[in-house]
Protein backbone atom coordinates (compact mmCIF):
# COMPACT_ATOMS: atom_id res chain seq x y z
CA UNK A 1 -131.94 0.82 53.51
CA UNK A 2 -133.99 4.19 54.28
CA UNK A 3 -136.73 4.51 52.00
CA UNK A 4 -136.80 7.83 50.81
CA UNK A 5 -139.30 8.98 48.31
CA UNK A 6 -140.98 7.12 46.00
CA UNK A 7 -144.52 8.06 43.68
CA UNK A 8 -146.97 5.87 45.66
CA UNK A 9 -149.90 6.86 43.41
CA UNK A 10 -149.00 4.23 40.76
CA UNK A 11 -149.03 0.42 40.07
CA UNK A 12 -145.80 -1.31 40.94
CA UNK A 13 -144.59 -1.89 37.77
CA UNK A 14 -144.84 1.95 36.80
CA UNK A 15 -143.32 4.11 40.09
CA UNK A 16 -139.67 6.01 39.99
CA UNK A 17 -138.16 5.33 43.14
CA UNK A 18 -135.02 6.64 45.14
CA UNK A 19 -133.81 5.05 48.61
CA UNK A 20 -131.16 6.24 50.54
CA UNK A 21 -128.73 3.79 51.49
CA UNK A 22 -125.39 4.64 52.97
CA UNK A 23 -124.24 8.27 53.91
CA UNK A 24 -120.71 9.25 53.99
CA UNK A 25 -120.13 11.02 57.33
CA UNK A 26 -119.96 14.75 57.04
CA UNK A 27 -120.58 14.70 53.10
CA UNK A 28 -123.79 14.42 51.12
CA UNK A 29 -122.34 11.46 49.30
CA UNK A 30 -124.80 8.08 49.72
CA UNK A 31 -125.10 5.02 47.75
CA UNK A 32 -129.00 4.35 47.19
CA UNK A 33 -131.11 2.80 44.23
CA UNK A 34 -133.46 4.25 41.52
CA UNK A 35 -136.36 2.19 40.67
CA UNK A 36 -137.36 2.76 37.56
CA UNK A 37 -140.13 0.64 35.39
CA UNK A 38 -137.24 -1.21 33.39
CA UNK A 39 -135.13 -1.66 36.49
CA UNK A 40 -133.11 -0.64 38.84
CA UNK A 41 -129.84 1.77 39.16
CA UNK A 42 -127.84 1.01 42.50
CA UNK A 43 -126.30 4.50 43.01
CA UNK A 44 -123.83 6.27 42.78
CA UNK A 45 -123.49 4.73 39.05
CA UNK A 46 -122.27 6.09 35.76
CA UNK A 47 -124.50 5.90 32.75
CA UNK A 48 -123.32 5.31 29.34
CA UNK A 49 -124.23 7.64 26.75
CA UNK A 50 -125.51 5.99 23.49
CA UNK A 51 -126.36 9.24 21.93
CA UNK A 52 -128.31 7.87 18.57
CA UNK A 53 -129.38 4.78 20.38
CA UNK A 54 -126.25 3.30 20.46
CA UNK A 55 -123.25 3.51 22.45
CA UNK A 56 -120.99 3.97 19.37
CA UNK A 57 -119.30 0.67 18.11
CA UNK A 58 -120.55 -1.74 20.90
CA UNK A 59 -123.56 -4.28 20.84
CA UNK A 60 -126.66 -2.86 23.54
CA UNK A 61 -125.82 -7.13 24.71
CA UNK A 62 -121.93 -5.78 25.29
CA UNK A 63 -123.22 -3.12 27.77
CA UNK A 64 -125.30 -4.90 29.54
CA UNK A 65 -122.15 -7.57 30.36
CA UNK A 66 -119.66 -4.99 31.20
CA UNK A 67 -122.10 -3.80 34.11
CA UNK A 68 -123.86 -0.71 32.58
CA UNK A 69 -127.11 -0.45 34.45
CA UNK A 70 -128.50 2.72 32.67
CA UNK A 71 -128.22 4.53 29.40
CA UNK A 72 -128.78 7.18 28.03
CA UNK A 73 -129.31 8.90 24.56
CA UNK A 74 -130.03 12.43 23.26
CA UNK A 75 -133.17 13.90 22.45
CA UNK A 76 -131.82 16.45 19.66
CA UNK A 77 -130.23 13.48 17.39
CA UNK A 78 -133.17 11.16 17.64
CA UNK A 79 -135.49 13.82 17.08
CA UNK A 80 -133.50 14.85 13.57
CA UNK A 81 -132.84 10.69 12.82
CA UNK A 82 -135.09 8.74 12.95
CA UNK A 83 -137.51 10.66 14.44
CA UNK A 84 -139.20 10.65 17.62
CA UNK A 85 -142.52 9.11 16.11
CA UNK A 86 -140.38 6.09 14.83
CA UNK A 87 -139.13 5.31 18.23
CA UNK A 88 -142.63 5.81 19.97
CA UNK A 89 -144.06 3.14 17.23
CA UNK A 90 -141.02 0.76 18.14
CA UNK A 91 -141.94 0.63 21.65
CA UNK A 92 -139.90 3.29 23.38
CA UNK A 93 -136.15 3.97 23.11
CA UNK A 94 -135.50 0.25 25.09
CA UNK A 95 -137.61 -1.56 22.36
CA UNK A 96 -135.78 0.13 19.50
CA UNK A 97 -132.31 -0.49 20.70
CA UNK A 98 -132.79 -3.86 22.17
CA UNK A 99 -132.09 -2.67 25.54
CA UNK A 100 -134.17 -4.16 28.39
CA UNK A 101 -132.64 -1.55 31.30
CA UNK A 102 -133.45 2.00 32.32
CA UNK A 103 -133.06 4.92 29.76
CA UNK A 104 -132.33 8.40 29.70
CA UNK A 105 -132.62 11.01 27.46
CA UNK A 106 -131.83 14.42 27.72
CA UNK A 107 -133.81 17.67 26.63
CA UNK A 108 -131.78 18.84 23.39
CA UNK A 109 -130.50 21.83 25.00
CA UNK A 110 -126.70 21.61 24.85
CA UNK A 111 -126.83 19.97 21.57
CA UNK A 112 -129.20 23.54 20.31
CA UNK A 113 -126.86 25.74 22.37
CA UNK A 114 -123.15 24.61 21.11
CA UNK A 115 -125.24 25.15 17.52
CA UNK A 116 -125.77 28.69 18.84
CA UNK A 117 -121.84 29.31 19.92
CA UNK A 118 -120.23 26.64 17.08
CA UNK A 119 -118.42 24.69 19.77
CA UNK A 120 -118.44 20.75 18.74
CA UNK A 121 -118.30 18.78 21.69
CA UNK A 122 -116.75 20.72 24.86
CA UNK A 123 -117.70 24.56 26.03
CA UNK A 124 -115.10 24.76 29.21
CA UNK A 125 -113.93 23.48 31.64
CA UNK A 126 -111.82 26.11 32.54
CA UNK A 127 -111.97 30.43 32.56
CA UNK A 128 -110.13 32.26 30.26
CA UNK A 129 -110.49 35.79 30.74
CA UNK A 130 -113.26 36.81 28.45
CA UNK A 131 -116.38 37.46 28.95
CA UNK A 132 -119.15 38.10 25.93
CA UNK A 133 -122.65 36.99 25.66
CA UNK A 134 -122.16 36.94 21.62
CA UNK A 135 -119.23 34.55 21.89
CA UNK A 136 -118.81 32.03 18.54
CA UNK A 137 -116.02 29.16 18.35
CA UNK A 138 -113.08 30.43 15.44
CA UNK A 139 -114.52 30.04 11.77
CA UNK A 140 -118.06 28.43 12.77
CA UNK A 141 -121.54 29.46 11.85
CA UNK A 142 -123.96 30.29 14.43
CA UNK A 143 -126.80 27.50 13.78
CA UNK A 144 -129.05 27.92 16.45
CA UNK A 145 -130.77 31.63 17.92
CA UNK A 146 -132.56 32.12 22.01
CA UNK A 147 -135.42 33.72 22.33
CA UNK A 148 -137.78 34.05 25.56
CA UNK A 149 -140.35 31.05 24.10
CA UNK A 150 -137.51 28.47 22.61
CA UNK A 151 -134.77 28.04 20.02
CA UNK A 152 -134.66 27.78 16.49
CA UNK A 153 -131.95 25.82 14.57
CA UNK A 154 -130.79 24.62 11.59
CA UNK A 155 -130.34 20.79 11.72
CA UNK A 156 -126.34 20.11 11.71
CA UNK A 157 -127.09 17.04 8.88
CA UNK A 158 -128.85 18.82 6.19
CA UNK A 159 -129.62 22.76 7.28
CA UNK A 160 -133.16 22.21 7.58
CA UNK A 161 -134.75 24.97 10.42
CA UNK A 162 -136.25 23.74 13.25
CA UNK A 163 -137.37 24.75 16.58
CA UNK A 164 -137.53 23.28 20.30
CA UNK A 165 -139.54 25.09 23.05
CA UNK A 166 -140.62 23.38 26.28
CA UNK A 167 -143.61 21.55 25.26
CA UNK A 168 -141.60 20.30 21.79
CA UNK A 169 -139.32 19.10 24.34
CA UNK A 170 -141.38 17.00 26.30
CA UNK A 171 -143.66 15.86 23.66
CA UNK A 172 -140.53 14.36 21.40
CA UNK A 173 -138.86 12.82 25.24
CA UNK A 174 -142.31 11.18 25.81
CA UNK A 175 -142.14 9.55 22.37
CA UNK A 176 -138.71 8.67 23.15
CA UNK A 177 -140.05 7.04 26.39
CA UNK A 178 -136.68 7.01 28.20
CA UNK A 179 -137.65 5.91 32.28
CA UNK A 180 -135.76 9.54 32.98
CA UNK A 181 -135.67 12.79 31.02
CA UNK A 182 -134.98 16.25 31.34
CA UNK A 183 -136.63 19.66 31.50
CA UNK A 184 -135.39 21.91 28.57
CA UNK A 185 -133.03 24.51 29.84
CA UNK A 186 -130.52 27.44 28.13
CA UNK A 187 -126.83 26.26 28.74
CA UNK A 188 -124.73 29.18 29.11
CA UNK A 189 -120.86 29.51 28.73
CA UNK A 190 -118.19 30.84 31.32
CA UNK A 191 -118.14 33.09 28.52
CA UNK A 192 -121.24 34.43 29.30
CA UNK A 193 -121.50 37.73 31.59
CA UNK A 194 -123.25 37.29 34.89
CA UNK A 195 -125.99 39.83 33.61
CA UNK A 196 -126.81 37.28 30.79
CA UNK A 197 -126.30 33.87 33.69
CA UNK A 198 -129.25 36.03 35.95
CA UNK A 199 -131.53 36.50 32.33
CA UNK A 200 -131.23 33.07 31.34
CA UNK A 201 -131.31 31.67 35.11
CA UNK A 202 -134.93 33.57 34.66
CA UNK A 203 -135.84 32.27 30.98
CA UNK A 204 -134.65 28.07 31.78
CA UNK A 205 -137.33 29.00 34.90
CA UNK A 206 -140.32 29.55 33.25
CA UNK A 207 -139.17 26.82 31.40
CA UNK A 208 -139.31 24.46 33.67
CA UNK A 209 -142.65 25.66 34.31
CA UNK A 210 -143.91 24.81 31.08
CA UNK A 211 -141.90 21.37 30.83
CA UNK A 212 -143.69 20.13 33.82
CA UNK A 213 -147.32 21.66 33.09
CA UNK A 214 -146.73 19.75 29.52
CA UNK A 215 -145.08 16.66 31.48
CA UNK A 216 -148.50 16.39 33.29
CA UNK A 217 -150.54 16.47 30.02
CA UNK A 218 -148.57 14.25 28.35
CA UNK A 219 -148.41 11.35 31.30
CA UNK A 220 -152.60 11.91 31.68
CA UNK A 221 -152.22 11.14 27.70
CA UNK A 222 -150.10 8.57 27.36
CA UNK A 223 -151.37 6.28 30.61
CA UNK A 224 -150.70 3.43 28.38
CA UNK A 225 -147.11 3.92 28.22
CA UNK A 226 -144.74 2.99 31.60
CA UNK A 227 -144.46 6.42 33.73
CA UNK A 228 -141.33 8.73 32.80
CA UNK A 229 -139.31 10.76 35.50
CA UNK A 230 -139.02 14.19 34.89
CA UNK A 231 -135.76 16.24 36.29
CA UNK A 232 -135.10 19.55 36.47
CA UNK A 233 -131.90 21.13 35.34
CA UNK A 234 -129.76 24.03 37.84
CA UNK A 235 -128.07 26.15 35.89
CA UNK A 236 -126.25 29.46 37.59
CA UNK A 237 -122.34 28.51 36.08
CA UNK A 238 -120.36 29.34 39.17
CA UNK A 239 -122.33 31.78 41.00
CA UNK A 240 -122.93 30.20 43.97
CA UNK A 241 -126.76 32.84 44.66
CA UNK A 242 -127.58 32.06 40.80
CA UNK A 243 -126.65 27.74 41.66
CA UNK A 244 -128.67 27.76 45.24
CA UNK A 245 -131.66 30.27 44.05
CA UNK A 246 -132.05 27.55 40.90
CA UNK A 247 -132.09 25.04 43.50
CA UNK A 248 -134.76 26.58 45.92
CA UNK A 249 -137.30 27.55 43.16
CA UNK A 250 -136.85 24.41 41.20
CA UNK A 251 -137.98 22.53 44.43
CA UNK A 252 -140.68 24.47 45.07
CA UNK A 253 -141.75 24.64 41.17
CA UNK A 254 -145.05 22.31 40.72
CA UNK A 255 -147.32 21.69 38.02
CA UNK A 256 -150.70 23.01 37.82
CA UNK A 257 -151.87 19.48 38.93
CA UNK A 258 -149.41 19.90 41.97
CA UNK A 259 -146.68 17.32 40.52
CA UNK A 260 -143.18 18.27 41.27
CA UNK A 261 -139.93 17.28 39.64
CA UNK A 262 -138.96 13.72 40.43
CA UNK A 263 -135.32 14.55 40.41
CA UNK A 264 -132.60 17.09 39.65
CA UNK A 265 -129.82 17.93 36.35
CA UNK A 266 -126.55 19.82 37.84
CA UNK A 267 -125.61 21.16 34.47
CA UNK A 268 -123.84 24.33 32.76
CA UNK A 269 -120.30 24.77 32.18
CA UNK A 270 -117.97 25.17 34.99
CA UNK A 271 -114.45 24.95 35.85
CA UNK A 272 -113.00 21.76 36.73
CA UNK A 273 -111.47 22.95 39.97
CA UNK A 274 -114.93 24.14 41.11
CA UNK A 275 -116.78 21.01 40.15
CA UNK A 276 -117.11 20.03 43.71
CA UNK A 277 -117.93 23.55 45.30
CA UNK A 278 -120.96 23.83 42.75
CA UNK A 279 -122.18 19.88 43.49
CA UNK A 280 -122.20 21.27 47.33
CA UNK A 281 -123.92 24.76 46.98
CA UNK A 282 -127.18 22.44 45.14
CA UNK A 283 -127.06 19.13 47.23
CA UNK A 284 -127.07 21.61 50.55
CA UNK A 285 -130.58 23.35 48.74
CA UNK A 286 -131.97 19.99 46.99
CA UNK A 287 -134.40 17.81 48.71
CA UNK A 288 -132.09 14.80 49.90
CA UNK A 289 -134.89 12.31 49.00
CA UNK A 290 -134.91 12.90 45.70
CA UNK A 291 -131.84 11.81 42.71
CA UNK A 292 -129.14 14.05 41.82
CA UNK A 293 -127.65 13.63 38.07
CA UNK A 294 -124.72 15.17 36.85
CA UNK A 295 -124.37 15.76 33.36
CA UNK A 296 -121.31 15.61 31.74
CA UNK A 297 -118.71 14.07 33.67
CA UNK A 298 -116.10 11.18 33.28
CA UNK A 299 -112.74 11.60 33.96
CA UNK A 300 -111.42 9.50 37.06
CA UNK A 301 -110.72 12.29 39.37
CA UNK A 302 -114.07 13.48 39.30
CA UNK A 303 -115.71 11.15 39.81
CA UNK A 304 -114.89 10.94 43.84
CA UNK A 305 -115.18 14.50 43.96
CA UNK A 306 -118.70 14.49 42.02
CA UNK A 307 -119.90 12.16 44.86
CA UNK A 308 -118.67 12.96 48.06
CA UNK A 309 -120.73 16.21 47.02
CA UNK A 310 -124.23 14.94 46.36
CA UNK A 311 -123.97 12.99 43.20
CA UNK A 312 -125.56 9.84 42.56
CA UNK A 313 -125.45 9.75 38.77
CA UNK A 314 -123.61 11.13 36.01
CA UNK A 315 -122.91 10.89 32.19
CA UNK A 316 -120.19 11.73 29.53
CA UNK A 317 -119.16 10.48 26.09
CA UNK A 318 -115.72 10.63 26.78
CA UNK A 319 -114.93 7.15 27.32
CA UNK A 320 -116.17 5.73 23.89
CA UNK A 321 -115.01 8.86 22.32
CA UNK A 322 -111.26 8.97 23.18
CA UNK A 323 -111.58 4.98 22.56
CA UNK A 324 -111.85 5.60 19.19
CA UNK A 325 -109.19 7.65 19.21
CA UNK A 326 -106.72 5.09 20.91
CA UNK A 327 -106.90 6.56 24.32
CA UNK A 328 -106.84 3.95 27.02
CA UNK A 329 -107.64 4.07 30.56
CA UNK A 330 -105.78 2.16 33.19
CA UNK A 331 -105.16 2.45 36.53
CA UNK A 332 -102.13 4.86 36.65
CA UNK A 333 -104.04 7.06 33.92
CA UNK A 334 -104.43 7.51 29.92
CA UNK A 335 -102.29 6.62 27.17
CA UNK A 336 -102.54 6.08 23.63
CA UNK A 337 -102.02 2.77 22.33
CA UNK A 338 -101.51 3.53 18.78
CA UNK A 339 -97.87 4.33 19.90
CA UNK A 340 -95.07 2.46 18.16
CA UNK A 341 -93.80 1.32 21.70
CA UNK A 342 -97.28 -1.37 21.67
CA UNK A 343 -95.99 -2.89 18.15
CA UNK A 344 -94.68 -6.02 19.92
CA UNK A 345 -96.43 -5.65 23.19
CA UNK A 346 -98.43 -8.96 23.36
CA UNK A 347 -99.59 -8.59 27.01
CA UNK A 348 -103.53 -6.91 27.54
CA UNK A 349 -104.46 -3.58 27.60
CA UNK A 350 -104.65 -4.15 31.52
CA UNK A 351 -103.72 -7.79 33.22
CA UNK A 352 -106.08 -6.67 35.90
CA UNK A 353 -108.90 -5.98 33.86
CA UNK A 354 -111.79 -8.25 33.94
CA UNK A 355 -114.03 -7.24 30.29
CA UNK A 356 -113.55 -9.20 27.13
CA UNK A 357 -110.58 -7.07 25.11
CA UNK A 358 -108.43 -7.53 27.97
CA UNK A 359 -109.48 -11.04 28.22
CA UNK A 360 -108.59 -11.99 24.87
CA UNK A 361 -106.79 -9.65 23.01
CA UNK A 362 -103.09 -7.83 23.22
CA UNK A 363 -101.87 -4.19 23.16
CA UNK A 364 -100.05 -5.20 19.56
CA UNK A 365 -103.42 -6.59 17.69
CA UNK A 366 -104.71 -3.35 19.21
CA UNK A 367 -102.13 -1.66 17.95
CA UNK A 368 -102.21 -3.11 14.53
CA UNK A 369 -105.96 -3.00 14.34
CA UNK A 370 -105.85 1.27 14.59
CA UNK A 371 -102.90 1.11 11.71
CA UNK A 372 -105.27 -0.56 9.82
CA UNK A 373 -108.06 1.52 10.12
CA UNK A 374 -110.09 -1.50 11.36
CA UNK A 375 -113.68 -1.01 13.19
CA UNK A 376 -112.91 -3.75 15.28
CA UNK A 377 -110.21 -1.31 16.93
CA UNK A 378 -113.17 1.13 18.17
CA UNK A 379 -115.44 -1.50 19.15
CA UNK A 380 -112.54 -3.19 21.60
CA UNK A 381 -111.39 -0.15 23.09
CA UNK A 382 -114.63 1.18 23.64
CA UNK A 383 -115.04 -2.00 25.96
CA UNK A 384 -112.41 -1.45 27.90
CA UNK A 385 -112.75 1.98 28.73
CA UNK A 386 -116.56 1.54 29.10
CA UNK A 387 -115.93 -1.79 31.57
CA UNK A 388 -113.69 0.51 33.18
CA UNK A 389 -115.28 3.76 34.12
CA UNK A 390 -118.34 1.30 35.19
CA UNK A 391 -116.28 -0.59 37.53
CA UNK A 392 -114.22 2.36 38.96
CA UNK A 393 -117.85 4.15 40.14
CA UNK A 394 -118.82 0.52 41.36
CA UNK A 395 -115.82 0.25 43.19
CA UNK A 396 -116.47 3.46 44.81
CA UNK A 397 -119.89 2.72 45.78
CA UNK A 398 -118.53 -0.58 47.16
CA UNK A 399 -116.51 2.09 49.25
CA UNK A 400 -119.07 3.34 50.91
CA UNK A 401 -121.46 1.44 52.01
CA UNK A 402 -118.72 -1.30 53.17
CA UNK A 403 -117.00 2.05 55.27
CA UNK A 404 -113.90 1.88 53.53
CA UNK A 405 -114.56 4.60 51.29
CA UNK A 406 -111.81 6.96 52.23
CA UNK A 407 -108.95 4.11 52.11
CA UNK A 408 -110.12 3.43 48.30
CA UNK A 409 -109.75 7.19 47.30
CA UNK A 410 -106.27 7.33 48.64
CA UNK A 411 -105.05 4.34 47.06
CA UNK A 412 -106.52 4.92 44.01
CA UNK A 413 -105.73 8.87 43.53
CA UNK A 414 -102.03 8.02 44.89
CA UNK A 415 -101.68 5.87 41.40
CA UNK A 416 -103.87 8.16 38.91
CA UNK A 417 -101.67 10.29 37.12
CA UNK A 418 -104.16 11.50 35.06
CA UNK A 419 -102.33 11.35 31.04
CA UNK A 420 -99.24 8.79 31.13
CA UNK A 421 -96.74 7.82 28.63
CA UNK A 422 -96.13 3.62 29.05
């Protein structure tokens, strides 16, 4: 493999890593690893979200035996529960959670900005025609208010006001001590007008600025604790000058002790059909030796287009969320197995499925357990959907680097039918 990039100024034990291994031809799509100082992350990989230091009904022991290499929880809900301190006097986000792999956390900044416009869990993924920088979801209360130095909220679990900048940012991520993190940025909307995308392109700038002058402080401070990656985020939405300017100054952003950012955040809201166009416009201006992270992304379909176009890791919550909603993935798509057509079913979920639910359990006990209202229903779909997602991306980077990449896509794609009815 091509060594890239790698922080030589450190012990072993304590450097963030990133070599290149195989390059699709004509793409920016490689496989490569991430060294981190709990492990490594063979790329391109999904990562798991386990928002409050949990992936949500499954054992930290589960994830590690359905293949997760990575995960990654949110700054925002650990700072409100249990607090930040708590987990820096456990040991670090690993410690406290029992997890002996690489973590990530992010900044807090969607989780402050769908406070701001009242949407729950997804902005867009599509544009509808509207455009207004005071949009607000249908009968919510705006929660959380922008200003040029941070945000102040009011916490979603008891109203209490609160307020992130930059340096709160990085000081509650350090306590967190997740091996990656992110700089605190403003997520905008496709609602959003493109004068308001070129004003907040500015404001998550000087942002960035501050995250990695206080990043710097912080690791000087805390040379006790293992070293923490810090990535940038690009924001822009889908203006391809606003994506690739992010890009360029990003790269060229350093700390007053001349660090730069050890990798990069694609982030914002975009449309799904331009996911791949906006990957392109930043992996043609990122540094190639340095990790590209997606945020937010899950669904099958994207995932080959996410990384023929430059990505080598991504998150979402989707598979543990629509698990506990009955929504099962297989290869010919989703379907929802709280159906009465899975009463009497008493094959598995998937016969070609290798985790434990499909191992030892049928669609009708399933079936029944959802009736019932039983936990045990969340906790064994949330397997399977997990085990799956992981292996899909695995599969894919099995693609490339054994040059059969483009054969797996089409024989994969030609069966996906995105949401099915068995």
């Amino acid at each position: 493999m091509e060594a890239a990039w790698q922080d030589v100024g450190m012990p072993d034990h304590e450097r963030f890593s990133f070599t290149i291994g195989t390059r699709l031809p004509g793409k920016h799509g490689r496989t490569g690893v991430i060294g981190t100082p709990h492990g490594d992350i063979a790329t391109p990989a999904f990562v798991p979200v386990g928002t409050k230091a949990t992936v949500k009904a499954v054992l930290p022991e589960t994830m590690a035996e359905i293949g997760a290499q990575a995960l990654l929880a949110n700054a925002y809900h650990l700072y409100l529960q249990p607090g930040s301190d708590i987990v820096d006097e456990a040991g670090g986000l690993g410690r406290f959670m029992n997890w002996p792999g690489p973590t990530v956390t992010d900044s807090g900044g969607f989780q402050v900005m769908s406070l701001g416009v009242g949407f729950k869990k997804v902005l867009a993924m599509e544009a509808v025609g509207m455009q207004s920088d005071e949009v607000i979801a249908k009968g919510k209360e705006r929660l959380a208010v922008v200003d040029d130095d941070g945000v102040t909220f009011r916490s979603h679990l008891d109203g209490s006001k609160h307020r992130f900048t930059p340096e709160v940012s990085m000081g509650i991520q350090h306590r967190l001590g997740a091996d990656i993190m992110f700089a605190f940025d403003e997520l905008t909307t496709l609602f959003n007008t493109r004068g308001y995308q070129e004003k907040s392109l500015q404001r998550t700038h000087e942002w960035a600025q501050r995250c990695i002058d206080e990043h710097e402080r912080l690791t000087a401070a805390r040379s006790h604790r293992p070293y923490q990656a810090l990535f940038a985020v690009i924001q822009g939405a889908q203006y391809e000058d606003l994506r690739r300017k992010a890009c360029r100054d990003l790269d060229a952003m350093r700390g007053s002790g001349g660090t730069g950012f050890d990798g990069y955040g694609i982030g914002g809201a975009l449309e799904k059909a331009k996911l791949g166009t906006i990957v392109g416009w930043c992996s043609d201006e990122l540094p190639p030796e340095k990790p590209r992270h997606l945020l937010g992304i899950s669904e099958p379909e994207d995932f080959f287009v996410a990384i023929e176009n430059g990505a080598d890791t991504f998150d979402c919550v989707n598979p543990s969320r629509v698990a506990r909603n009955a929504a099962i993935y297989l290869r010919q798509g989703r379907f929802n197995i709280n159906t009465a057509r899975f009463r009497r079913d008493f094959t598995p979920i998937d016969e070609s499925c290798d985790c434990y639910t499909c191992a030892h359990y049928t669609r009708a006990y399933i079936h029944h357990l959802f009736k019932a209202k039983e936990m045990l229903a969340a906790t064994l779909c949330t397997i399977h959907n997990e085990r799956f997602t992981i292996r899909l991306v695995d599969d894919i980077r099995a693609g490339i680097d054994g040059g059969y990449y483009d054969e797996f896509k089409a024989e994969f794609l030609a069966g996906w039918q995105g949401r099915v009815r068995l």
